[in-house]
PDB file of N, CA and C in Angstrom:
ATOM      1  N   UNK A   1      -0.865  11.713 -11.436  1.00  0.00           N
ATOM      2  CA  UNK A   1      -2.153  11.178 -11.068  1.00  0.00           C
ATOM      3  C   UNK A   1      -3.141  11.382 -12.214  1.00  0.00           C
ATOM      4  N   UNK A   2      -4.344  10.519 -12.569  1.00  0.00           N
ATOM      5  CA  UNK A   2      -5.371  10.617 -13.147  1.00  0.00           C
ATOM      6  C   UNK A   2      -6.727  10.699 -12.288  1.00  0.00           C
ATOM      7  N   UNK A   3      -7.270  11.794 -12.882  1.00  0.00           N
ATOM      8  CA  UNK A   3      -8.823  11.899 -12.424  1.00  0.00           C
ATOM      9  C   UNK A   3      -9.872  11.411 -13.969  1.00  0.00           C
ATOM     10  N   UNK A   4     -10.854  10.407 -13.177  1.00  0.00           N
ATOM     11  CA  UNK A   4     -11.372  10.279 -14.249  1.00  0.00           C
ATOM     12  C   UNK A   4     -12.580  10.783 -14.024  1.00  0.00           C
ATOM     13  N   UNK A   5     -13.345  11.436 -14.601  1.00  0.00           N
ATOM     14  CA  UNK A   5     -14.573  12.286 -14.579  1.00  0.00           C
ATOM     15  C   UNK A   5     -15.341  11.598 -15.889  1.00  0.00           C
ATOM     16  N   UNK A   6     -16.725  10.778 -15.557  1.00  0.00           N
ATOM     17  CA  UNK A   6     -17.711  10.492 -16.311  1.00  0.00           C
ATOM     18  C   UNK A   6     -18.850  11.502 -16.652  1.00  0.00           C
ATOM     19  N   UNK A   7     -19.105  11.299 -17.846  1.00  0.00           N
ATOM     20  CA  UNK A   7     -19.989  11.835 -18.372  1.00  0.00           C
ATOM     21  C   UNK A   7     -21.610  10.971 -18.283  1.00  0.00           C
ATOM     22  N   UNK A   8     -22.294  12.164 -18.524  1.00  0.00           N
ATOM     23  CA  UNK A   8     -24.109  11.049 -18.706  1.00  0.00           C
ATOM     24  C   UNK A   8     -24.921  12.336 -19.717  1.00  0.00           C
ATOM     25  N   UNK A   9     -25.742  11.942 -19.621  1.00  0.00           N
ATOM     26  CA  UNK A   9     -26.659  12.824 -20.861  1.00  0.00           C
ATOM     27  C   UNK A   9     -26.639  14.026 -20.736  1.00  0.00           C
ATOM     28  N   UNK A  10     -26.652  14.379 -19.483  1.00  0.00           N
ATOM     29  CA  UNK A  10     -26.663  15.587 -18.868  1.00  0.00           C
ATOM     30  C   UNK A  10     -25.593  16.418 -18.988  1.00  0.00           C
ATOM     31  N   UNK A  11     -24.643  15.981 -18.991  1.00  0.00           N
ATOM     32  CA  UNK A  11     -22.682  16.145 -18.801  1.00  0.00           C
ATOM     33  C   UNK A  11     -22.165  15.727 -18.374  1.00  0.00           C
ATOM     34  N   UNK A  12     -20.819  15.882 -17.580  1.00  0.00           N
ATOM     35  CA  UNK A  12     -20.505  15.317 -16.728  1.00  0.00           C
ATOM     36  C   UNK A  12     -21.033  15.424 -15.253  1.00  0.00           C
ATOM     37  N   UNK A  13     -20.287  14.031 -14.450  1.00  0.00           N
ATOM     38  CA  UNK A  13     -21.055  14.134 -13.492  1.00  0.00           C
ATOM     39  C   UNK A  13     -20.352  13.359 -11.922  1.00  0.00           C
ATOM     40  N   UNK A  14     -20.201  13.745 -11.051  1.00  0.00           N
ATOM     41  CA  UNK A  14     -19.208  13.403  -9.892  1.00  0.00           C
ATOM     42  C   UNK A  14     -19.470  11.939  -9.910  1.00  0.00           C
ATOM     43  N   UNK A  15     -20.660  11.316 -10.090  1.00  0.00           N
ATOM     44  CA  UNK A  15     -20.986  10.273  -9.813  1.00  0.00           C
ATOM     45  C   UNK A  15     -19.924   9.062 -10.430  1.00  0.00           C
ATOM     46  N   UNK A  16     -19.111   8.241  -9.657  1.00  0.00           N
ATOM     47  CA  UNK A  16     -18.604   7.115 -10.002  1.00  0.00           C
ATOM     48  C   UNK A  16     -16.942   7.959 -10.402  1.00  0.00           C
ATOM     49  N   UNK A  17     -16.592   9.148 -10.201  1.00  0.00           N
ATOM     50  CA  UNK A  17     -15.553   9.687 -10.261  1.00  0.00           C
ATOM     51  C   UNK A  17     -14.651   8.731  -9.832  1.00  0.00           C
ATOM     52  N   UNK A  18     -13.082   8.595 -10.392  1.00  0.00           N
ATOM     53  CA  UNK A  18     -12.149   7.809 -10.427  1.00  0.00           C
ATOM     54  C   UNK A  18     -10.683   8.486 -10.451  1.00  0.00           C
ATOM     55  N   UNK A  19     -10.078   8.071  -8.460  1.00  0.00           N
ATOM     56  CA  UNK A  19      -8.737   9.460  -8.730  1.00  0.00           C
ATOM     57  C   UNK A  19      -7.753   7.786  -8.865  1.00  0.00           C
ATOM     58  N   UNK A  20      -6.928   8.095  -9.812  1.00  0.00           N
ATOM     59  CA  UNK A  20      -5.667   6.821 -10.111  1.00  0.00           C
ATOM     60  C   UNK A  20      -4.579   7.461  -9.729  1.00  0.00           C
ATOM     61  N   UNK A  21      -3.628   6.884  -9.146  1.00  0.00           N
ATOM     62  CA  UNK A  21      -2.352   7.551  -8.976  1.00  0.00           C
ATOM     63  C   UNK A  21      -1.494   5.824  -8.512  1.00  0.00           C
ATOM     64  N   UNK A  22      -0.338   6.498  -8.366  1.00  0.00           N
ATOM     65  CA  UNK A  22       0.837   5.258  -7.942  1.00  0.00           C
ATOM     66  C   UNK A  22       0.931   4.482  -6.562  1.00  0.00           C
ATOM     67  N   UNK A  23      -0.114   5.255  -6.383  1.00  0.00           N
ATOM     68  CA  UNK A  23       0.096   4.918  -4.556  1.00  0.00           C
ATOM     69  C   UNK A  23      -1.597   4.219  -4.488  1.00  0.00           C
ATOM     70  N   UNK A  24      -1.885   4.049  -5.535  1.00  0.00           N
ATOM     71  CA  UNK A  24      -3.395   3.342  -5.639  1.00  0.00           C
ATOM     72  C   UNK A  24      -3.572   1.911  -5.611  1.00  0.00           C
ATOM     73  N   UNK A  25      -4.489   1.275  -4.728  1.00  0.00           N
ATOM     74  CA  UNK A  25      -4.270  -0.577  -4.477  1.00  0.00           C
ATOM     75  C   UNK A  25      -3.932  -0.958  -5.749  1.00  0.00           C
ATOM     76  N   UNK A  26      -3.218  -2.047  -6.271  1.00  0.00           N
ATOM     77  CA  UNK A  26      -2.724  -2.802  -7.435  1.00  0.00           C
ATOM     78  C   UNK A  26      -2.395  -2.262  -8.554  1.00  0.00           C
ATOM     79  N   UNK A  27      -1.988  -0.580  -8.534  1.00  0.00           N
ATOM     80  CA  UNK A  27      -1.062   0.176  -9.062  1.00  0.00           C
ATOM     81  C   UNK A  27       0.039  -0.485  -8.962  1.00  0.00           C
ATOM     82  N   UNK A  28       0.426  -1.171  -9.962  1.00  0.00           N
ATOM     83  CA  UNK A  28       2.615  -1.425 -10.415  1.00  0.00           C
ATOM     84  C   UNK A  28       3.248  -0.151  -9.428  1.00  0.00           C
ATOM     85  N   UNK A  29       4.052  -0.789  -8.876  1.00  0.00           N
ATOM     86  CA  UNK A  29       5.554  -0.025  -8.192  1.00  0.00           C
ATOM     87  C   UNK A  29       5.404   1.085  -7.665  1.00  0.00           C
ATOM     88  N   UNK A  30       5.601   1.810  -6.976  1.00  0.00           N
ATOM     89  CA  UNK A  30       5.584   3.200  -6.311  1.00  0.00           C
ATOM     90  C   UNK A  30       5.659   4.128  -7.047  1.00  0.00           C
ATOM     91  N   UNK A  31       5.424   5.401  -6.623  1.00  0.00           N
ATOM     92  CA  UNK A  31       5.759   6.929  -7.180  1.00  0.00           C
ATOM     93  C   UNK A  31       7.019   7.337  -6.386  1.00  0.00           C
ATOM     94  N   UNK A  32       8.014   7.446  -7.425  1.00  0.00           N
ATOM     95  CA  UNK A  32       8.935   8.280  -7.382  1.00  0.00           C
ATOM     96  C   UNK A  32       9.023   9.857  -8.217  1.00  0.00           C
ATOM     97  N   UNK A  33      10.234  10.621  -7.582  1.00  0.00           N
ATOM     98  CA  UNK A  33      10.163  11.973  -8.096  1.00  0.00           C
ATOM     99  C   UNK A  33      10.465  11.653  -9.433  1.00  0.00           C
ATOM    100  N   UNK A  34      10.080  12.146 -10.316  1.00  0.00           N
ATOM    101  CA  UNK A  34      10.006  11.986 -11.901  1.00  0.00           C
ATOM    102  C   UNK A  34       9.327  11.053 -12.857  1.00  0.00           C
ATOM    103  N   UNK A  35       8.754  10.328 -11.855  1.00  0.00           N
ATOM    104  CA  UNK A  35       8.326   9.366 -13.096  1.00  0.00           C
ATOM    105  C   UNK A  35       7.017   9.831 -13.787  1.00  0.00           C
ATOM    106  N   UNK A  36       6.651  10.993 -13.750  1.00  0.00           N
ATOM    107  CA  UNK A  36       5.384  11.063 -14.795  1.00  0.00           C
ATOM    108  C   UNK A  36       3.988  10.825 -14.702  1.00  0.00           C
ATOM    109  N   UNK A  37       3.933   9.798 -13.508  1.00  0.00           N
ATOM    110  CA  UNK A  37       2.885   9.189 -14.002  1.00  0.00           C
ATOM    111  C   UNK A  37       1.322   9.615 -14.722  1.00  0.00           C
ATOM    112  N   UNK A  38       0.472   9.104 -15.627  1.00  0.00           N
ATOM    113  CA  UNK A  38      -0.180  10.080 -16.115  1.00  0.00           C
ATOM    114  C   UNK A  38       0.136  10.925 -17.090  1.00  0.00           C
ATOM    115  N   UNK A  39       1.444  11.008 -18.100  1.00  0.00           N
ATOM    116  CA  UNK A  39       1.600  12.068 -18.148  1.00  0.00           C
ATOM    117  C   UNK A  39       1.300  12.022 -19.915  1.00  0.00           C
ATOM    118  N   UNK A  40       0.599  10.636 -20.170  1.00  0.00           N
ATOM    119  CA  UNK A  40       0.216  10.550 -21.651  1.00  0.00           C
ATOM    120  C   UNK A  40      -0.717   9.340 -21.222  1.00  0.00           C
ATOM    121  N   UNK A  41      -1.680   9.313 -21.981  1.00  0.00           N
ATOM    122  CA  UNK A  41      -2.879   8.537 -21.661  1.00  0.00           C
ATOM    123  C   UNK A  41      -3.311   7.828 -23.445  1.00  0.00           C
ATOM    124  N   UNK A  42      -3.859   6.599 -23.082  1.00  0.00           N
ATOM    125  CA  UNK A  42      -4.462   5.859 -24.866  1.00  0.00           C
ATOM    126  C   UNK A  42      -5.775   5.547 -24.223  1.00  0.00           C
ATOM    127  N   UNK A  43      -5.936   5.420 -24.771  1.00  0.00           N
ATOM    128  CA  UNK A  43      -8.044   4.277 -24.130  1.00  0.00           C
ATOM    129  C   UNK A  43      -8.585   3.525 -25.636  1.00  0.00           C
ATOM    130  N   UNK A  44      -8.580   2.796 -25.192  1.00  0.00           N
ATOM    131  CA  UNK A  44      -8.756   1.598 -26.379  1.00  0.00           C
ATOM    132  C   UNK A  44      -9.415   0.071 -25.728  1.00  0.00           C
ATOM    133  N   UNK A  45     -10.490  -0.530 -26.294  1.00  0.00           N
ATOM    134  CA  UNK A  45     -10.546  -1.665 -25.473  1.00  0.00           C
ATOM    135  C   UNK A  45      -9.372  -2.548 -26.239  1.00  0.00           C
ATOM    136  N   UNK A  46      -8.840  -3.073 -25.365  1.00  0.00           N
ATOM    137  CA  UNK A  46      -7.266  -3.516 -25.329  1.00  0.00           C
ATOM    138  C   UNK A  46      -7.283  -4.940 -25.262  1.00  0.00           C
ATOM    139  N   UNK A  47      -8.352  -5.371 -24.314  1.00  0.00           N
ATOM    140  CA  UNK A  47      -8.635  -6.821 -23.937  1.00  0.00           C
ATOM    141  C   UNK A  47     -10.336  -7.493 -24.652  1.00  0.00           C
ATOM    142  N   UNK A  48     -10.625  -6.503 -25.668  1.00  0.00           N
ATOM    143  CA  UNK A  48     -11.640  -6.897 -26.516  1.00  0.00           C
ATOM    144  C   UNK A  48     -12.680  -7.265 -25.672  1.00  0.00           C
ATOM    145  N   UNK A  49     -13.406  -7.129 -24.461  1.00  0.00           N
ATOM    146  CA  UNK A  49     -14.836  -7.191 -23.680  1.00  0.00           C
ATOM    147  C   UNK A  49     -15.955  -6.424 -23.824  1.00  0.00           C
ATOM    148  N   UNK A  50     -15.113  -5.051 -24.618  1.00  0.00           N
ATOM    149  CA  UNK A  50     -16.388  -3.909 -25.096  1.00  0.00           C
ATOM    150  C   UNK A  50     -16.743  -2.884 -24.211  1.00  0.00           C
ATOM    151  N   UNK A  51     -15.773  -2.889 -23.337  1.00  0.00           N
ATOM    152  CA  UNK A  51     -15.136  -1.813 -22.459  1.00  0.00           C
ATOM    153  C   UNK A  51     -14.231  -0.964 -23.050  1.00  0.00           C
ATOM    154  N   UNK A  52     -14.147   0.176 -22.685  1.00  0.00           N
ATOM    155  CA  UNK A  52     -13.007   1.015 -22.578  1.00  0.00           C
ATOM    156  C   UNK A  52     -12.002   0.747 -21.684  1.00  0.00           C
ATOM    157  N   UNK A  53     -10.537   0.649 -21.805  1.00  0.00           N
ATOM    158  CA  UNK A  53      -9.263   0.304 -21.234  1.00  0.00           C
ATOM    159  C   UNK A  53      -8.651   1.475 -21.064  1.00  0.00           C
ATOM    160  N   UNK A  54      -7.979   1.777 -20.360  1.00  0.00           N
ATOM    161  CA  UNK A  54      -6.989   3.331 -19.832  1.00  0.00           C
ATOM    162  C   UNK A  54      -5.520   2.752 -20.092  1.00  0.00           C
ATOM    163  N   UNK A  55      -4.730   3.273 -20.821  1.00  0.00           N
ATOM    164  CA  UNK A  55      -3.155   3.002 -20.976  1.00  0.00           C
ATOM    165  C   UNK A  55      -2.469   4.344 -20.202  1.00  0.00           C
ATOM    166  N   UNK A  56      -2.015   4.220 -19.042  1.00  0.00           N
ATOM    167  CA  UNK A  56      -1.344   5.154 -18.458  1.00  0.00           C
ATOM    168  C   UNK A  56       0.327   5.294 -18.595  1.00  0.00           C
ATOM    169  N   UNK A  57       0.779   6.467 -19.237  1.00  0.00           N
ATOM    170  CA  UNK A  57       2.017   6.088 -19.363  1.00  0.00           C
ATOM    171  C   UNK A  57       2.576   6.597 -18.340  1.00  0.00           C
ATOM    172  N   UNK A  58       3.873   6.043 -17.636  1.00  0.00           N
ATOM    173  CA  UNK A  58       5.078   6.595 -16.562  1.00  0.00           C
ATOM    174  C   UNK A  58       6.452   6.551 -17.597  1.00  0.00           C
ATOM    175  N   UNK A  59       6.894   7.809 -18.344  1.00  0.00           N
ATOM    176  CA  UNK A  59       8.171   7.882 -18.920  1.00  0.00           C
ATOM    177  C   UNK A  59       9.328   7.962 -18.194  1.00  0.00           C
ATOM    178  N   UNK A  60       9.217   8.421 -16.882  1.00  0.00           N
ATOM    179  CA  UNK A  60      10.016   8.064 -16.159  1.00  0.00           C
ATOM    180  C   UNK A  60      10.135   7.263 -15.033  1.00  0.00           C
ATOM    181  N   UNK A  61       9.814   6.067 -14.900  1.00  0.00           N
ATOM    182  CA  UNK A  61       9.636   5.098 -14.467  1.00  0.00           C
ATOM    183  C   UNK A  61      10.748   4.134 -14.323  1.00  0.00           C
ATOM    184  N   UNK A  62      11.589   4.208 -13.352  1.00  0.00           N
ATOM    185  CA  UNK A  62      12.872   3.294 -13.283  1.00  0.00           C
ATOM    186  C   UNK A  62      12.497   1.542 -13.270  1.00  0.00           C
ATOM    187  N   UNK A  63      13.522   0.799 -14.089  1.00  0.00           N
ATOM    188  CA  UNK A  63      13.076  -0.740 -13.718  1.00  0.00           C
ATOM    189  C   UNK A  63      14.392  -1.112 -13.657  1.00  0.00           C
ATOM    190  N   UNK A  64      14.585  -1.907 -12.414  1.00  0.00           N
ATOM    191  CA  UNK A  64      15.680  -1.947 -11.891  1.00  0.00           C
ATOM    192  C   UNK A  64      16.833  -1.103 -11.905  1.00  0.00           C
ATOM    193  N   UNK A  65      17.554  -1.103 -12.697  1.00  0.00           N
ATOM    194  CA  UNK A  65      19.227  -0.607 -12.583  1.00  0.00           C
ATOM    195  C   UNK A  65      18.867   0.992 -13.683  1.00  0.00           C
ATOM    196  N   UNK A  66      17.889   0.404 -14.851  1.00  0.00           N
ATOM    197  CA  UNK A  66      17.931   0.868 -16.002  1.00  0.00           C
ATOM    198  C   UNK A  66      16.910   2.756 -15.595  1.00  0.00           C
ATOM    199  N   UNK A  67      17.584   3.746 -15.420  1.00  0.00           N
ATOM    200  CA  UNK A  67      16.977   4.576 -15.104  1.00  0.00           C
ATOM    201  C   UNK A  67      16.140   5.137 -16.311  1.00  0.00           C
ATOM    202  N   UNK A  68      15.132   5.979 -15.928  1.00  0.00           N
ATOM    203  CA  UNK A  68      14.167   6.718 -16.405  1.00  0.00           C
ATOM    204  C   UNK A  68      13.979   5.832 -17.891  1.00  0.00           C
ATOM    205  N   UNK A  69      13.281   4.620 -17.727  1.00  0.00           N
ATOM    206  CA  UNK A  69      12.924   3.221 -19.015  1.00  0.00           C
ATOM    207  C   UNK A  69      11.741   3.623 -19.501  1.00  0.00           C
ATOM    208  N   UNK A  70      10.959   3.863 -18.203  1.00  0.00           N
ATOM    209  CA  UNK A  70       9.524   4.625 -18.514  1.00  0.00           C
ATOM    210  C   UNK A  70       8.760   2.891 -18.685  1.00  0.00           C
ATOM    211  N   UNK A  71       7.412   2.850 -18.203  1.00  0.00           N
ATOM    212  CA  UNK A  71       6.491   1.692 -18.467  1.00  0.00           C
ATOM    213  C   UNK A  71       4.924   2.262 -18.560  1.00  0.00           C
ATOM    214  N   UNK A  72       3.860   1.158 -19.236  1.00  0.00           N
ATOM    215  CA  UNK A  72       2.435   1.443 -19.037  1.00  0.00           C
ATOM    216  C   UNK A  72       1.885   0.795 -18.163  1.00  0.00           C
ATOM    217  N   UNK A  73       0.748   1.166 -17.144  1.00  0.00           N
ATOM    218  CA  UNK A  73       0.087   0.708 -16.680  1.00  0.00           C
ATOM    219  C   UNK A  73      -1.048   0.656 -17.131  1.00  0.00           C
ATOM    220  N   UNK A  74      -2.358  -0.008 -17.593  1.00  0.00           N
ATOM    221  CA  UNK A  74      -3.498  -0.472 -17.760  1.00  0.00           C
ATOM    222  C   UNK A  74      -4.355  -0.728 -16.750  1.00  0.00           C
ATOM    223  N   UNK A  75      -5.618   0.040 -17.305  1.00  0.00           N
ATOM    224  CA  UNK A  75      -6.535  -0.586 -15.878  1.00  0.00           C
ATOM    225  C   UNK A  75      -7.237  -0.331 -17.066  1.00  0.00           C
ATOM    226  N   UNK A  76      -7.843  -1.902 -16.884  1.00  0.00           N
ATOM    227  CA  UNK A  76      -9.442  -2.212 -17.936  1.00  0.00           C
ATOM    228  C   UNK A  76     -10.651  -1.888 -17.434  1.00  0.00           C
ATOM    229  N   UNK A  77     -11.475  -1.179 -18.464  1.00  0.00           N
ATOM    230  CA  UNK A  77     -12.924  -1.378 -18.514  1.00  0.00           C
ATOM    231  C   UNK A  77     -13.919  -2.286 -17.873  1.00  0.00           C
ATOM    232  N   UNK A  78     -14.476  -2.048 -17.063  1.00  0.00           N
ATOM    233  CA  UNK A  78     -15.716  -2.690 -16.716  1.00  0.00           C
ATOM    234  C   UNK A  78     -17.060  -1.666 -16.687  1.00  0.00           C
ATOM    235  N   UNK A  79     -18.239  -2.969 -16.376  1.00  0.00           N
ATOM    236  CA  UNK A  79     -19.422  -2.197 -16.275  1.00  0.00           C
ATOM    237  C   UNK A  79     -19.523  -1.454 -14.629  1.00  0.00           C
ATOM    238  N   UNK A  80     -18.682  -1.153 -14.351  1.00  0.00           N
ATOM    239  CA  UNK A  80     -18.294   0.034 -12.613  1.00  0.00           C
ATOM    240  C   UNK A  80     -17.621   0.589 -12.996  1.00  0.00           C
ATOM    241  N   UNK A  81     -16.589   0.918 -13.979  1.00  0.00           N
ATOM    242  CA  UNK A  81     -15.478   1.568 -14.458  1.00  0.00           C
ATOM    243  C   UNK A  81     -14.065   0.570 -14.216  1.00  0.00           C
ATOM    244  N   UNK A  82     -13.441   1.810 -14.172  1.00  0.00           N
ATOM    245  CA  UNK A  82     -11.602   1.215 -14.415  1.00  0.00           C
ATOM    246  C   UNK A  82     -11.102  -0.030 -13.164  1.00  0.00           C
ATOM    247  N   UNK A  83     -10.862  -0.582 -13.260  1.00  0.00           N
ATOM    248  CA  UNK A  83     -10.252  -1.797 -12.437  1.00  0.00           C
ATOM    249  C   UNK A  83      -8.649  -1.990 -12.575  1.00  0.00           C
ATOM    250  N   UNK A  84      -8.274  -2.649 -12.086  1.00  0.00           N
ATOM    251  CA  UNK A  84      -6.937  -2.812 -12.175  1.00  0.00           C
ATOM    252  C   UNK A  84      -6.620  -4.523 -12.367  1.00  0.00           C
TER     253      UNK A  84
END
C-alpha cells in the first residue's frame, strides 16, 4: 500500500491525504500474497500536464501464466491529487 501525505508551508498536513493500495477503485488486478505492491515508487510528470505522476511498482505481480513478471501502475497528477 501507499500513503500519500501532502505537504503546505507549514509541513505536512492530513488534509487531502491519499491511502493507494490494490484493492483501490481502478487499481489494475488484485492483491495477491507477494506482489509488493508499493514496494518502489518514481514521480515524474509522465503525461507532461505539469502535474506530478506516481509510478507504483508491483515486482511481484503475476500476468497470466508468467509468475512473479512484476508490473507499474500509474496514477497521474491532478490539481486534487493522484487519480487513476
Amino acid at each position: 500500500a501507499v500513503n500519500i501525505i501532502y505537504g503546505s508551508v507549514f509541513g505536512l498536513t492530513t488534509t487531502g491525504n491519499q491511502f493507494w493500495s490494490q484493492a483501490s477503485s481502478g487499481v489494475n488486478d488484485i492483491a495477491e500474497e507477494y506482489d509488493n505492491f508499493g514496494s518502489s515508487l518514481a514521480v515524474q510528470d509522465f503525461n507532461g500536464d505539469g502535474y506530478d505522476d506516481l509510478a507504483i511498482g508491483v515486482p511481484g505481480e503475476d500476468l497470466g501464466s508468467i509468475i512473479n513478471s512484476g508490473a507499474t501502475q500509474i496514477l497521474y497528477g491532478s490539481a486534487s491529487g493522484l487519480v487513476v
